[in-house]
PDB file of N, CA and C in Angstrom:
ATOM      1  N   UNK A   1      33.987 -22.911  10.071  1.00  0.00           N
ATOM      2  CA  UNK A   1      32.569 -22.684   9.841  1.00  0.00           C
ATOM      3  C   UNK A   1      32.169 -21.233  10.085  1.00  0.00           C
ATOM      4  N   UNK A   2      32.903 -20.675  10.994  1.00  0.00           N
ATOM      5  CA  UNK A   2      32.891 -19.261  11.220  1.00  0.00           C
ATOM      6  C   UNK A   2      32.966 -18.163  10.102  1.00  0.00           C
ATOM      7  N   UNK A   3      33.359 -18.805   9.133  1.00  0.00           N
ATOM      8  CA  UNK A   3      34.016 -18.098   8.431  1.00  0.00           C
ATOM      9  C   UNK A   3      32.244 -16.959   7.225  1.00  0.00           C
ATOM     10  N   UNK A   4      32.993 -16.164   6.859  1.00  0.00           N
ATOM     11  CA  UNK A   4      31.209 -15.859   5.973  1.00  0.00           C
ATOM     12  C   UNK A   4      32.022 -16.354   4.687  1.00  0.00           C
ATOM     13  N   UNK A   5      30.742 -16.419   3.549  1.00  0.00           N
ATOM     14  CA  UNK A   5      31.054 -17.359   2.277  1.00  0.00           C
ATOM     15  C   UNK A   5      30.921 -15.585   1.512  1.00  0.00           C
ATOM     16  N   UNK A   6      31.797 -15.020   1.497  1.00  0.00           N
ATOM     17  CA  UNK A   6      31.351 -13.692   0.615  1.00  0.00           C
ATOM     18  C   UNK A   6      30.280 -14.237  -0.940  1.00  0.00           C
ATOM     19  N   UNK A   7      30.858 -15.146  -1.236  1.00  0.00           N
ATOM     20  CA  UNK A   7      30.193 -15.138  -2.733  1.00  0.00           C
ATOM     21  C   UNK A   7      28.617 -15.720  -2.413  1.00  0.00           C
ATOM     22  N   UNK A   8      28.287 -16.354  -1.383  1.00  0.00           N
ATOM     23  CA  UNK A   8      27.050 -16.332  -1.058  1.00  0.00           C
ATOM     24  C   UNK A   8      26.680 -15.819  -0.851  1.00  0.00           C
ATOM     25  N   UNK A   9      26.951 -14.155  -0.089  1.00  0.00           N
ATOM     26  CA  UNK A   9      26.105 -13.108   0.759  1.00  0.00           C
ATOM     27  C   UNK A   9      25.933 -11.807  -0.991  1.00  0.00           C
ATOM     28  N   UNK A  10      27.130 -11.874  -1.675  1.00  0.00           N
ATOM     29  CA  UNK A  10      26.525 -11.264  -2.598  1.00  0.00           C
ATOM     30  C   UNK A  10      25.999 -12.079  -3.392  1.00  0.00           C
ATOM     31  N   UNK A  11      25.488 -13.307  -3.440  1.00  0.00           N
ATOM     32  CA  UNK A  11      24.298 -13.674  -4.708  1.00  0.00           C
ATOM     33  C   UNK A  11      23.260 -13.540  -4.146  1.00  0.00           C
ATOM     34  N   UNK A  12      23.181 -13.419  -2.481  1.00  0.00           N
ATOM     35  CA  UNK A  12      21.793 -13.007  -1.865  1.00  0.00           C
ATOM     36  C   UNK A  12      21.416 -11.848  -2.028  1.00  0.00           C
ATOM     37  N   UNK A  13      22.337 -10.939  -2.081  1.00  0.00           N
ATOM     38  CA  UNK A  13      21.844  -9.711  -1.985  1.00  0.00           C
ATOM     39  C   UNK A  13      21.796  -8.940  -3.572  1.00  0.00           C
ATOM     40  N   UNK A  14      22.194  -9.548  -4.542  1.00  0.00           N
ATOM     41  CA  UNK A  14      21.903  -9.685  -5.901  1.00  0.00           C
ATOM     42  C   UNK A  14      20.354 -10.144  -6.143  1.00  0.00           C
ATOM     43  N   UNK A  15      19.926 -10.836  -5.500  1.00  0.00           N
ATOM     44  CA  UNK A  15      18.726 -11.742  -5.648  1.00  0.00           C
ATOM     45  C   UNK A  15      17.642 -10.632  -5.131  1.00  0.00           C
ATOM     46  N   UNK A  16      17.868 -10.537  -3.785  1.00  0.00           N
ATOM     47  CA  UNK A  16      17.188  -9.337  -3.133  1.00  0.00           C
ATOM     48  C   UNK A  16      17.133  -8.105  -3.643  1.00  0.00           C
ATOM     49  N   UNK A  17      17.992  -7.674  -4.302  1.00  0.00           N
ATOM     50  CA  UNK A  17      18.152  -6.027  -5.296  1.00  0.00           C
ATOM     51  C   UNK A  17      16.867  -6.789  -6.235  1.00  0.00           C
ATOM     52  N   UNK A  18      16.925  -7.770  -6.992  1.00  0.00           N
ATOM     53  CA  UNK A  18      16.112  -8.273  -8.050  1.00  0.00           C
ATOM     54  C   UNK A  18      14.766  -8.103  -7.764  1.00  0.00           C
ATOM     55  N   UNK A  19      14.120  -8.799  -6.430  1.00  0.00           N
ATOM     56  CA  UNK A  19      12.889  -9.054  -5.753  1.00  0.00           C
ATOM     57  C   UNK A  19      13.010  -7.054  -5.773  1.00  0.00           C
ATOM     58  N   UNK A  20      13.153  -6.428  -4.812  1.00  0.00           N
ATOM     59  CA  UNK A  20      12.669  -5.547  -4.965  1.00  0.00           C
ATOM     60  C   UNK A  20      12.442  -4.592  -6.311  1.00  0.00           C
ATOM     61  N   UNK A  21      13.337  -4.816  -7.376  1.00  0.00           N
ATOM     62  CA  UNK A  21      13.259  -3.377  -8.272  1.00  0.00           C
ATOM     63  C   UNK A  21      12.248  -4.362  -9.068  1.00  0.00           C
ATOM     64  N   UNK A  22      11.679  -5.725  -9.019  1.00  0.00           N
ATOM     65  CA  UNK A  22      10.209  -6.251  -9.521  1.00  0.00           C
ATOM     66  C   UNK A  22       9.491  -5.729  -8.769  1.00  0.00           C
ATOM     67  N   UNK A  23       8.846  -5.825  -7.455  1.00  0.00           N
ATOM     68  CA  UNK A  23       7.720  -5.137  -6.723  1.00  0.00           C
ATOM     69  C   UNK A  23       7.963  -4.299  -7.182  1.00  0.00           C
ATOM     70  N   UNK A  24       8.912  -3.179  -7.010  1.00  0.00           N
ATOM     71  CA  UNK A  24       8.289  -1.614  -7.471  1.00  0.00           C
ATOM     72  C   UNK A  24       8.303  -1.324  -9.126  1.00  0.00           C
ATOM     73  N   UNK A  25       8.801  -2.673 -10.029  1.00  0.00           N
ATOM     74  CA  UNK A  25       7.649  -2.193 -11.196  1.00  0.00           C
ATOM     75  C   UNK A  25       6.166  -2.594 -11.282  1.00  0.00           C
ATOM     76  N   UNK A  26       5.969  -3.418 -10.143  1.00  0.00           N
ATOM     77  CA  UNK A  26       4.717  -4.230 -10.548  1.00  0.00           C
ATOM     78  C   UNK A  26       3.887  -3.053 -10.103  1.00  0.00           C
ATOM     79  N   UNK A  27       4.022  -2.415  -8.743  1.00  0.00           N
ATOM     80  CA  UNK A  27       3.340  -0.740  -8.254  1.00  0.00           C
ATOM     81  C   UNK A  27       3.352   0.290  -8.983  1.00  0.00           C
ATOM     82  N   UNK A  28       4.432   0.346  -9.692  1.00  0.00           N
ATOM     83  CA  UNK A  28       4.628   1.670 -10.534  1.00  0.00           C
ATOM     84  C   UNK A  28       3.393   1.258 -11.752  1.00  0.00           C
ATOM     85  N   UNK A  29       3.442  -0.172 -12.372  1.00  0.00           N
ATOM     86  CA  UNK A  29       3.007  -0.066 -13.393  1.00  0.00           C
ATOM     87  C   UNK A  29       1.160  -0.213 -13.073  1.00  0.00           C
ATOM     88  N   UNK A  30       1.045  -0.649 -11.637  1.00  0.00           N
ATOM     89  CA  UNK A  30      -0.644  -0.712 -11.109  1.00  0.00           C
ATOM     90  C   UNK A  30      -1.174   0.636 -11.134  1.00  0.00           C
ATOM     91  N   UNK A  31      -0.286   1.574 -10.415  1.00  0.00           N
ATOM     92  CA  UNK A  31      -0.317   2.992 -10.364  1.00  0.00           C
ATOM     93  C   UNK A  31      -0.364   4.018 -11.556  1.00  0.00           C
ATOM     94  N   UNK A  32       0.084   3.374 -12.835  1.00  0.00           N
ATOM     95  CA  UNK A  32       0.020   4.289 -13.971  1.00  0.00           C
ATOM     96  C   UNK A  32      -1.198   3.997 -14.562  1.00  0.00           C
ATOM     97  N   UNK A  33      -1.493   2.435 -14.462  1.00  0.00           N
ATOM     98  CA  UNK A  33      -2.790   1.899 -15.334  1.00  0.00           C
ATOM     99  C   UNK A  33      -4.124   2.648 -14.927  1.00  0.00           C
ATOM    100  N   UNK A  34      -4.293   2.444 -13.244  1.00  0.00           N
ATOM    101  CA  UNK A  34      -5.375   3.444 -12.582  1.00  0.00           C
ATOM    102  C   UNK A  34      -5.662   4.908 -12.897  1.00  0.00           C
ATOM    103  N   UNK A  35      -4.247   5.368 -13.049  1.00  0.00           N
ATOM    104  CA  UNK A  35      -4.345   7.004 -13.658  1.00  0.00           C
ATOM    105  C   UNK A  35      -4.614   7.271 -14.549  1.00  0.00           C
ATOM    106  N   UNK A  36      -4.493   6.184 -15.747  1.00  0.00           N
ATOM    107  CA  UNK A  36      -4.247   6.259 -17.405  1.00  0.00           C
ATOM    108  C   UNK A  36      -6.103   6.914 -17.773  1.00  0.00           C
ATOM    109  N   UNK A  37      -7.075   6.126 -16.942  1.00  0.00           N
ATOM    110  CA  UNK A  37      -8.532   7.012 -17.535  1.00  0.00           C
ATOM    111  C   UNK A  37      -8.899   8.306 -16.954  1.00  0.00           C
ATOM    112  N   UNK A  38      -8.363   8.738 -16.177  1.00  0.00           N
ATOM    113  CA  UNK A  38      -8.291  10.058 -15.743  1.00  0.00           C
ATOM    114  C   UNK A  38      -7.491  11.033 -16.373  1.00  0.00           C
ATOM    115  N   UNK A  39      -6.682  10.324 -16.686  1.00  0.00           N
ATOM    116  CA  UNK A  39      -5.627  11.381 -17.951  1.00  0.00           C
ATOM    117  C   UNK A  39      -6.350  11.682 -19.317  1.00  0.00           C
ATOM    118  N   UNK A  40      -7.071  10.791 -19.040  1.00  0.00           N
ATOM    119  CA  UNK A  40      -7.601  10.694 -20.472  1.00  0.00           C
ATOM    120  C   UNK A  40      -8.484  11.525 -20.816  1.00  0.00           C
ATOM    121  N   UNK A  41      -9.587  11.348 -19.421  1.00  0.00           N
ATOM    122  CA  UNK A  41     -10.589  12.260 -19.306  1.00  0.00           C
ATOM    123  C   UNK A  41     -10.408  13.671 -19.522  1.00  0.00           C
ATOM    124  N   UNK A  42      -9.317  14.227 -18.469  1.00  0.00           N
ATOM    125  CA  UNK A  42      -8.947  15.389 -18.889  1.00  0.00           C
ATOM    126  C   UNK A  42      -8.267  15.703 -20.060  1.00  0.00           C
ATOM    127  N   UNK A  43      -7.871  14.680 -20.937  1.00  0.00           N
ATOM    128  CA  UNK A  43      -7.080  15.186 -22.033  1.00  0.00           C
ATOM    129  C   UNK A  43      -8.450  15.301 -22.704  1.00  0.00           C
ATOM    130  N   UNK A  44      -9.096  14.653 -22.935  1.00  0.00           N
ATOM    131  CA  UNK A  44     -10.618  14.699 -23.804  1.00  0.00           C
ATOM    132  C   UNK A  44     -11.444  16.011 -23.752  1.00  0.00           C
ATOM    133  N   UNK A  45     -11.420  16.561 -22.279  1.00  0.00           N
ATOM    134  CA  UNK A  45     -12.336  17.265 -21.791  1.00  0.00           C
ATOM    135  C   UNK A  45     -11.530  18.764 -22.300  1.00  0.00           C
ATOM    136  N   UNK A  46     -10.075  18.896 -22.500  1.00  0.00           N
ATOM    137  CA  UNK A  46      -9.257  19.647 -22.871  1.00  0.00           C
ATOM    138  C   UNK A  46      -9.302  19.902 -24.794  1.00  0.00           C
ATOM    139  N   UNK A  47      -9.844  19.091 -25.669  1.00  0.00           N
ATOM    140  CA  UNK A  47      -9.467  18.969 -26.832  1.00  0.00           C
ATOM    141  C   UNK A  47     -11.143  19.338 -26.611  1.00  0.00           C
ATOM    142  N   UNK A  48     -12.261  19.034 -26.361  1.00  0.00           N
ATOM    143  CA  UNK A  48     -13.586  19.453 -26.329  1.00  0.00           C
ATOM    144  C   UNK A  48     -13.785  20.992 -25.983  1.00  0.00           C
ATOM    145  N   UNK A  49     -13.112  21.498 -25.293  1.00  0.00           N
ATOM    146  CA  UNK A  49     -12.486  23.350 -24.932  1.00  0.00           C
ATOM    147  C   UNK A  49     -12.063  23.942 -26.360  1.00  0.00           C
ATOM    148  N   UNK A  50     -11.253  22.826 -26.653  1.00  0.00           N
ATOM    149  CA  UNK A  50     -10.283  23.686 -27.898  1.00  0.00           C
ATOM    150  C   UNK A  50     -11.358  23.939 -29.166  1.00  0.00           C
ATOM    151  N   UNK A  51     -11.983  22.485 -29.388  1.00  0.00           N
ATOM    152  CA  UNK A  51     -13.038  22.186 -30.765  1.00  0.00           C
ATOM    153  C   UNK A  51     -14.253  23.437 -30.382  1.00  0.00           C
ATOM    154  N   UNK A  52     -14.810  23.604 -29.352  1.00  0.00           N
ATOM    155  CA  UNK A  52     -15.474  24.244 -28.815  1.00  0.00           C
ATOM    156  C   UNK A  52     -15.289  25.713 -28.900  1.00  0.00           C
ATOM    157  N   UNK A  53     -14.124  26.241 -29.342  1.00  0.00           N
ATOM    158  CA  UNK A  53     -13.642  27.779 -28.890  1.00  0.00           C
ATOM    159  C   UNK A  53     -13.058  27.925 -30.480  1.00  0.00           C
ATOM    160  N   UNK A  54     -12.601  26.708 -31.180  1.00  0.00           N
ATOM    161  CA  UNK A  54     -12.305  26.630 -32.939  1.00  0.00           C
ATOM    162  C   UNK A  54     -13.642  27.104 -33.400  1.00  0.00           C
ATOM    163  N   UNK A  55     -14.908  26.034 -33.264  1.00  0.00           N
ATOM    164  CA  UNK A  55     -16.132  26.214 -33.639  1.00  0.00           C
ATOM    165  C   UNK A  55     -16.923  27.802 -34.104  1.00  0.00           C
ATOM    166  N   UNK A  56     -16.148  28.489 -32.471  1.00  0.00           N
ATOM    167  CA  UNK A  56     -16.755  29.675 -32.637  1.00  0.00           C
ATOM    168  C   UNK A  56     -16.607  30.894 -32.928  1.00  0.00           C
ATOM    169  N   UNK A  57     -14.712  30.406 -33.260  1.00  0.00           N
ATOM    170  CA  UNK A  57     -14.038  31.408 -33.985  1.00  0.00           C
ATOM    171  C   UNK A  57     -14.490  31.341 -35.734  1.00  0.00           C
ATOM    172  N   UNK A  58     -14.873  30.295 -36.249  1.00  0.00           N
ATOM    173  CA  UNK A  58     -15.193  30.310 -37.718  1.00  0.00           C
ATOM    174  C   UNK A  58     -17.038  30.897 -37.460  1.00  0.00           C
TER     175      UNK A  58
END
């Protein structure tokens, strides 16, 4: 009984690699969604500079 079951300790720790690299897409992907209208903003606010400085070159 002493003995360890190797093929059990690596399907646990197969399982466990799994559980974690899900949490950190589920964070990565909470973390990009939150940023995504702020990127935006400044990309907007950046192309409104450009139209703005086109405008007044013609």
């Amino acid at each position: 009984m002493n003995k360890i079951m190797w093929d059990d300790v690596i399907f646990q720790l197969v399982f466990l690699i799994i559980l974690v690299v899900i949490a950190a897409l589920i964070v990565f992907a909470i973390r990009a969604l939150s940023k995504r209208p702020k990127q935006m903003d400044r990309i907007e606010k950046k192309l409104d500079a450009v139209s703005k400085q086109n405008k007044k070159d013609n």
